[in-house]
PDB file of N, CA and C in Angstrom:
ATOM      1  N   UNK A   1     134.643 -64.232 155.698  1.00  0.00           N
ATOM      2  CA  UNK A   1     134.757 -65.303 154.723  1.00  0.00           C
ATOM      3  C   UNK A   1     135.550 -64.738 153.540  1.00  0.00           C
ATOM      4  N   UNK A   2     136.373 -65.841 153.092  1.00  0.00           N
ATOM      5  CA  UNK A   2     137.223 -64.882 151.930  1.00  0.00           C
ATOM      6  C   UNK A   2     136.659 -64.692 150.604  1.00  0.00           C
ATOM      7  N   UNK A   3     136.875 -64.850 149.690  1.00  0.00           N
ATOM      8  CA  UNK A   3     136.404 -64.570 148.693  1.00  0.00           C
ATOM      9  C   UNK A   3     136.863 -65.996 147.652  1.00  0.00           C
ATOM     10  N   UNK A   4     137.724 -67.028 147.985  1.00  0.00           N
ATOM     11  CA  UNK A   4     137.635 -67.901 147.347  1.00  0.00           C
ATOM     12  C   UNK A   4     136.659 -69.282 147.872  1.00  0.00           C
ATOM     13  N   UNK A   5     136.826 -69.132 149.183  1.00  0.00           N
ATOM     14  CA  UNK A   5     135.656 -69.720 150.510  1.00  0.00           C
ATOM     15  C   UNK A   5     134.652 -69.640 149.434  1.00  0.00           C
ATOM     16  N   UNK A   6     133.903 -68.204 149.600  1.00  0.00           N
ATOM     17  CA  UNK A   6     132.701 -67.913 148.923  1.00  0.00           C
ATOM     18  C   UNK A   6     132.211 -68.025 147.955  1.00  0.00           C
ATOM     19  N   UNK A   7     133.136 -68.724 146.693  1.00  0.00           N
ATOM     20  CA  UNK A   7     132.969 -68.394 145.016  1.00  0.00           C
ATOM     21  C   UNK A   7     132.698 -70.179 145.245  1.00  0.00           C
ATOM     22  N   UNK A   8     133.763 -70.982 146.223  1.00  0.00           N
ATOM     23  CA  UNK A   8     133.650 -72.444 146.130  1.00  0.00           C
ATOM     24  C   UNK A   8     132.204 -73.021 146.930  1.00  0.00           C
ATOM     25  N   UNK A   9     131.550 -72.152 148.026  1.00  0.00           N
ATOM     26  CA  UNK A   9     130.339 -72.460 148.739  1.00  0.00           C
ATOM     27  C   UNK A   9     129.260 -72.428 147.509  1.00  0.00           C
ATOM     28  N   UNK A  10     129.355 -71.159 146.694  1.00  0.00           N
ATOM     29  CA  UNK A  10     128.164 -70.781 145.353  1.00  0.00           C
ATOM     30  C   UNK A  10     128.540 -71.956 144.345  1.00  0.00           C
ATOM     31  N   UNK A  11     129.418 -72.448 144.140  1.00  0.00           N
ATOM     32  CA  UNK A  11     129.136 -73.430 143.195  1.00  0.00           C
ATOM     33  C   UNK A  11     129.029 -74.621 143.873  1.00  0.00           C
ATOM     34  N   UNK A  12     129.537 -74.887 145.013  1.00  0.00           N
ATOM     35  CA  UNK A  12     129.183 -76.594 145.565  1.00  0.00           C
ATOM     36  C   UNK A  12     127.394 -76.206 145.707  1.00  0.00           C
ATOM     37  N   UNK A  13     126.761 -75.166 146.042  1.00  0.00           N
ATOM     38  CA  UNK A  13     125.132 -74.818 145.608  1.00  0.00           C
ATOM     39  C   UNK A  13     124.817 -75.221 144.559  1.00  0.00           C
ATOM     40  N   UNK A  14     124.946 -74.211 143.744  1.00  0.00           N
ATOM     41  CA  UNK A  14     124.385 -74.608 142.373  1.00  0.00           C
ATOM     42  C   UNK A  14     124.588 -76.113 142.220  1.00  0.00           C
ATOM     43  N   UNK A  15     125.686 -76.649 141.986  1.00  0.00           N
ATOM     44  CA  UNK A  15     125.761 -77.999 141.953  1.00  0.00           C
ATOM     45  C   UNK A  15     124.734 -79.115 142.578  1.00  0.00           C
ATOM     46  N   UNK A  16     124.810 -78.887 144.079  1.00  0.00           N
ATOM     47  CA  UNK A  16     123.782 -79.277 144.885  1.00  0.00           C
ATOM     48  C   UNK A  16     122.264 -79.567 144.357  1.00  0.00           C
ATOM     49  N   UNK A  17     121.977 -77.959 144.051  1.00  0.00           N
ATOM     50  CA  UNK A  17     120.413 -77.826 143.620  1.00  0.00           C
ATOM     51  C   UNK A  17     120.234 -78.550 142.148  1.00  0.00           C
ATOM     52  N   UNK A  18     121.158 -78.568 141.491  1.00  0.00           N
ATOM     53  CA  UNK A  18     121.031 -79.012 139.789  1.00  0.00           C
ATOM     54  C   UNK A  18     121.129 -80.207 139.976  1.00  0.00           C
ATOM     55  N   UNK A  19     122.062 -81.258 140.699  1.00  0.00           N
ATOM     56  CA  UNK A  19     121.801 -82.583 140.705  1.00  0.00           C
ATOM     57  C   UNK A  19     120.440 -82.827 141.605  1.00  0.00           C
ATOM     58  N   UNK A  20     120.120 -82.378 142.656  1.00  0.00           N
ATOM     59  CA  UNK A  20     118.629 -82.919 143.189  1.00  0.00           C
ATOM     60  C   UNK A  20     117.549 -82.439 142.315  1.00  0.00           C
ATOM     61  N   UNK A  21     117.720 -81.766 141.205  1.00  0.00           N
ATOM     62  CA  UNK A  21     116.751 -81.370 139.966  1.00  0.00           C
ATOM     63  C   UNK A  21     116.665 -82.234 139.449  1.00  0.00           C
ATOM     64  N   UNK A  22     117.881 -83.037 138.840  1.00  0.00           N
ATOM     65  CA  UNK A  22     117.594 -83.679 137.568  1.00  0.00           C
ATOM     66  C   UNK A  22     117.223 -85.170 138.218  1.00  0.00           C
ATOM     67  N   UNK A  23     117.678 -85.359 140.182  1.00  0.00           N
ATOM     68  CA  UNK A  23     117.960 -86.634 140.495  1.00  0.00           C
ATOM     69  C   UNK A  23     116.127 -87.011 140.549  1.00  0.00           C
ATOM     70  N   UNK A  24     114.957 -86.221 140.240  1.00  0.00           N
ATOM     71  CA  UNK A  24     113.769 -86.418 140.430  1.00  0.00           C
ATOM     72  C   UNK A  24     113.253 -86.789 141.998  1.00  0.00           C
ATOM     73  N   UNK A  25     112.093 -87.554 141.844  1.00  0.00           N
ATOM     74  CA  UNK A  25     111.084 -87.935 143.252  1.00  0.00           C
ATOM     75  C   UNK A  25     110.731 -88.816 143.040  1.00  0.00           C
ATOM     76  N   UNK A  26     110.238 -89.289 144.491  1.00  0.00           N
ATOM     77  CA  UNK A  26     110.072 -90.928 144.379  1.00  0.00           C
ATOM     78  C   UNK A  26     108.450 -90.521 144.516  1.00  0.00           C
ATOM     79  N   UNK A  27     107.998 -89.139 145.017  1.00  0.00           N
ATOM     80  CA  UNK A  27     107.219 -88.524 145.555  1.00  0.00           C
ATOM     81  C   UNK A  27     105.530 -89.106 144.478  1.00  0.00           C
ATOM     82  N   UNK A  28     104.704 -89.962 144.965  1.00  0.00           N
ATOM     83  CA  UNK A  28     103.151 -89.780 143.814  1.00  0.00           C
ATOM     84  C   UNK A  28     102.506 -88.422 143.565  1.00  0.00           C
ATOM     85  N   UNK A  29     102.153 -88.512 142.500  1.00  0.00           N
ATOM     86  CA  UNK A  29     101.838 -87.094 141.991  1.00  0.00           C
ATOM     87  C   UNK A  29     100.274 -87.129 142.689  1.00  0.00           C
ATOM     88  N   UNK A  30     100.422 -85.258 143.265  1.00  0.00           N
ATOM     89  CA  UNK A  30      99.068 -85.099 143.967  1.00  0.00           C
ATOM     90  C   UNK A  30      98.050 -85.366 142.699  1.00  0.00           C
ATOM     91  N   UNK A  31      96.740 -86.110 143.047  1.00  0.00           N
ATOM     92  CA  UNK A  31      95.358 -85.756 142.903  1.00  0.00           C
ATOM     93  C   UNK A  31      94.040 -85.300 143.747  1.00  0.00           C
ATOM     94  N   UNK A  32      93.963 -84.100 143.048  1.00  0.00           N
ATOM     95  CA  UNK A  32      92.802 -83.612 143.575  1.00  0.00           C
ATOM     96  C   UNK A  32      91.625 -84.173 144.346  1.00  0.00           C
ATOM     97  N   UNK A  33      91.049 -83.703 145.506  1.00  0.00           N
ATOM     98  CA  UNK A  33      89.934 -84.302 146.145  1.00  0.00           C
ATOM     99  C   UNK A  33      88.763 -84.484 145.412  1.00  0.00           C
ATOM    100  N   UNK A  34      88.546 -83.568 144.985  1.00  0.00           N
ATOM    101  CA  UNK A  34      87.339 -83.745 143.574  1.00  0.00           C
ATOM    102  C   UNK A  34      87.804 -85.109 142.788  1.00  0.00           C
ATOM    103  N   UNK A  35      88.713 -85.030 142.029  1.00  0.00           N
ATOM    104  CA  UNK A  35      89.225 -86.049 141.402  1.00  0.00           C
ATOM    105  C   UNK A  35      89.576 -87.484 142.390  1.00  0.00           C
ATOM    106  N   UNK A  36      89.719 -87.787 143.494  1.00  0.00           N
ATOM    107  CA  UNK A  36      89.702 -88.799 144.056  1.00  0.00           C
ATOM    108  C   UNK A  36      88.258 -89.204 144.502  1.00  0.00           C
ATOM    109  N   UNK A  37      87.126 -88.550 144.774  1.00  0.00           N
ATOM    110  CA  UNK A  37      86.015 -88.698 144.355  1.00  0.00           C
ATOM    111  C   UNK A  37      85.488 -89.417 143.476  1.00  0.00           C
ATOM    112  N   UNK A  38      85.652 -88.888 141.645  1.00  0.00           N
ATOM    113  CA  UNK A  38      85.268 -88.931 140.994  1.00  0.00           C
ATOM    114  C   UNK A  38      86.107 -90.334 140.789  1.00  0.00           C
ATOM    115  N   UNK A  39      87.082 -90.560 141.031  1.00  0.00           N
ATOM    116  CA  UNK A  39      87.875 -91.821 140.850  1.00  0.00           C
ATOM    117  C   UNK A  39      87.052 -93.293 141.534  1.00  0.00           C
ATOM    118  N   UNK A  40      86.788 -92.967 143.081  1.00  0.00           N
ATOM    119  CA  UNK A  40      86.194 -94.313 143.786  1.00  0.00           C
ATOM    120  C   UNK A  40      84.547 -93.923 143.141  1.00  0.00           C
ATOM    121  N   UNK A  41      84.121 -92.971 142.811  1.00  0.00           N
ATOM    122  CA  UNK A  41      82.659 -93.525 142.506  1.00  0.00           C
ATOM    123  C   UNK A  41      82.777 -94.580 140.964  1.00  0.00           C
ATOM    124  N   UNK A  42      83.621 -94.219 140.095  1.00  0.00           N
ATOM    125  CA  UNK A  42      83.903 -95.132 139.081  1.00  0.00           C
ATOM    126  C   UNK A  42      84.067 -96.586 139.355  1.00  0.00           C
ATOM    127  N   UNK A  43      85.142 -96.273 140.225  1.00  0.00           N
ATOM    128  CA  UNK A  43      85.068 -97.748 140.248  1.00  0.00           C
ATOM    129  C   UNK A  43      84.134 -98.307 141.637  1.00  0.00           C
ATOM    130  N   UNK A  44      83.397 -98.172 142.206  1.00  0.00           N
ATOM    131  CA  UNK A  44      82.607 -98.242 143.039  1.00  0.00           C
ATOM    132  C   UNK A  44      81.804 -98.873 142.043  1.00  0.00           C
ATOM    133  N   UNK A  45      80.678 -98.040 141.047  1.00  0.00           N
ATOM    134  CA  UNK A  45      80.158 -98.056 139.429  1.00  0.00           C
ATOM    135  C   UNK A  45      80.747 -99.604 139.092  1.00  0.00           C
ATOM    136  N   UNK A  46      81.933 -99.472 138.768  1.00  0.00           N
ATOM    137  CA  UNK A  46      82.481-100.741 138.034  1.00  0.00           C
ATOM    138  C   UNK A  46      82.380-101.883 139.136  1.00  0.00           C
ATOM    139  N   UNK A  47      82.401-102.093 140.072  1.00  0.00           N
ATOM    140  CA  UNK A  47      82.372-103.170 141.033  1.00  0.00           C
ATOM    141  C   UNK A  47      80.965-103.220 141.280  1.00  0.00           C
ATOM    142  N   UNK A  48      79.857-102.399 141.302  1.00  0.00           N
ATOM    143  CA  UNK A  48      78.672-102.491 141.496  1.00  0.00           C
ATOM    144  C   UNK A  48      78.032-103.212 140.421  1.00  0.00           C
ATOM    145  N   UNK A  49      78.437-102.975 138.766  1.00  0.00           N
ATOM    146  CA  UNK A  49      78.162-103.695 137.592  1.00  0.00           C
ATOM    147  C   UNK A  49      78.439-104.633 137.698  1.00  0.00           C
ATOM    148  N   UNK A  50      79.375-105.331 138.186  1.00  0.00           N
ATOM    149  CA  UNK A  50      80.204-106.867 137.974  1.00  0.00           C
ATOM    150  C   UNK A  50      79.509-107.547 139.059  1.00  0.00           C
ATOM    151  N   UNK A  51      79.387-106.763 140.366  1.00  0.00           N
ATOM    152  CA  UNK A  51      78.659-107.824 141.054  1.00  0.00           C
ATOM    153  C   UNK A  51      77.018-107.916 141.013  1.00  0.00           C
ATOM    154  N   UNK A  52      76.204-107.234 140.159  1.00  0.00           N
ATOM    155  CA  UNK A  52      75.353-107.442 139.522  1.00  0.00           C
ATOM    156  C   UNK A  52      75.222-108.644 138.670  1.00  0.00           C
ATOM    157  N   UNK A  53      76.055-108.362 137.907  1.00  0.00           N
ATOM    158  CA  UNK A  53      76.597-109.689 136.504  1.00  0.00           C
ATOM    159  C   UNK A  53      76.049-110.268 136.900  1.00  0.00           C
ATOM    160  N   UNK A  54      77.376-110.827 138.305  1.00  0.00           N
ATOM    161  CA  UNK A  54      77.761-112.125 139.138  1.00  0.00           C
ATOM    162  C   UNK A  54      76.431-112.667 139.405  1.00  0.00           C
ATOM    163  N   UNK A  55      75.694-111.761 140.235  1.00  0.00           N
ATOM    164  CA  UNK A  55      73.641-112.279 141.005  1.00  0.00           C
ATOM    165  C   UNK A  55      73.231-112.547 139.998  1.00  0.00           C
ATOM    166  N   UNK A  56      73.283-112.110 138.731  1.00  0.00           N
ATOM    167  CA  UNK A  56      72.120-112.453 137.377  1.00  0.00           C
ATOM    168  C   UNK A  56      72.524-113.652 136.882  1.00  0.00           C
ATOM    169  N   UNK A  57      74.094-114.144 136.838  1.00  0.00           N
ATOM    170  CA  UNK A  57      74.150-115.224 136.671  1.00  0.00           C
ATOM    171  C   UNK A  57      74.132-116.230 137.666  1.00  0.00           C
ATOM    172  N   UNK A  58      74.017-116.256 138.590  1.00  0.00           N
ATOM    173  CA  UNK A  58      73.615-117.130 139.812  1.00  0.00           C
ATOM    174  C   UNK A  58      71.795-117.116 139.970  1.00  0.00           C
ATOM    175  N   UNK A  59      71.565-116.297 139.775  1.00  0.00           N
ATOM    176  CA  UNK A  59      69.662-116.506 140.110  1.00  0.00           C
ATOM    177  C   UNK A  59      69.399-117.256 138.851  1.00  0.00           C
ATOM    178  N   UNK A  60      69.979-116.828 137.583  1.00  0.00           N
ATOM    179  CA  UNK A  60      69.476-117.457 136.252  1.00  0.00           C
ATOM    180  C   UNK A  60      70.053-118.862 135.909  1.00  0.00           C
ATOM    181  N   UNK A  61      70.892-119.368 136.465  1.00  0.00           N
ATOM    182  CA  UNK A  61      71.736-120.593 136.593  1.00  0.00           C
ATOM    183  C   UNK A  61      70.590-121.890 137.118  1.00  0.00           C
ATOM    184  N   UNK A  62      70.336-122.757 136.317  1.00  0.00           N
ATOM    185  CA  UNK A  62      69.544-123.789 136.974  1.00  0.00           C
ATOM    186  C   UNK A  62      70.130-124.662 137.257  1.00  0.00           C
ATOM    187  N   UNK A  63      69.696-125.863 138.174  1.00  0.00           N
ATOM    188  CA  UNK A  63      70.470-126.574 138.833  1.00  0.00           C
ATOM    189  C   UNK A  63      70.777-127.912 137.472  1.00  0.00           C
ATOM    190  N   UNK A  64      72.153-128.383 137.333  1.00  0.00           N
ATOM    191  CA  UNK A  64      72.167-129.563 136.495  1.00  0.00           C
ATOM    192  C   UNK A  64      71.357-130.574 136.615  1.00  0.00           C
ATOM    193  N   UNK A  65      70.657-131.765 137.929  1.00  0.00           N
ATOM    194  CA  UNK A  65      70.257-132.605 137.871  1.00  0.00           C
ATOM    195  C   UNK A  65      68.519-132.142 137.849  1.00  0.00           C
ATOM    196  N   UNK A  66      68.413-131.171 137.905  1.00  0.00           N
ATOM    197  CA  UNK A  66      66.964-130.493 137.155  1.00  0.00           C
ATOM    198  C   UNK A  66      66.541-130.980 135.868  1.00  0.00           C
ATOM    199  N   UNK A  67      67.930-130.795 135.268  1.00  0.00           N
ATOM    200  CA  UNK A  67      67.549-130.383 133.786  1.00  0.00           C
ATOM    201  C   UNK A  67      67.698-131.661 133.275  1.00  0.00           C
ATOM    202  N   UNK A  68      68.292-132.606 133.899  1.00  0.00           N
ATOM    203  CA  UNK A  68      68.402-133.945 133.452  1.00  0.00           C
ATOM    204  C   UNK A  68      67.278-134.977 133.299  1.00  0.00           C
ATOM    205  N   UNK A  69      66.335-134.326 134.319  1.00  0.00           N
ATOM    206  CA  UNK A  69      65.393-135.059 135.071  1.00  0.00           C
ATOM    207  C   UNK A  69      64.023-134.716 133.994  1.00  0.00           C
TER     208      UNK A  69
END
């Protein structure tokens, strides 16, 4: 390989590697298994509260023509 071959291969590199640097990832950022854990019990938590709500206001709800009567 000559020596101008070789000086033009090292910079079409560098080039290469510096634009797929700056061009980023489409890639989601890892989270931890611990942390995906700790993520669905939250909201597990939060969906377990709401559909609580939901039963307390349905058992406590009286019927309209009850109350009319």
């Amino acid at each position: 390989m000559n020596r101008r071959k070789k000086i033009n291969q090292t910079l079409k590199g560098k080039a290469k590697k510096a634009n797929a640097k700056k061009a980023g990832s489409n890639k989601p950022k890892y989270i931890a298994k611990a942390d995906r854990v700790v993520a669905s019990v939250a909201s597990e938590g939060i969906a377990d509260v709401a559909k609580e709500e939901s039963q307390d206001v349905l058992i406590g709800a009286e019927p309209t023509t009850e109350q009319a009567v």
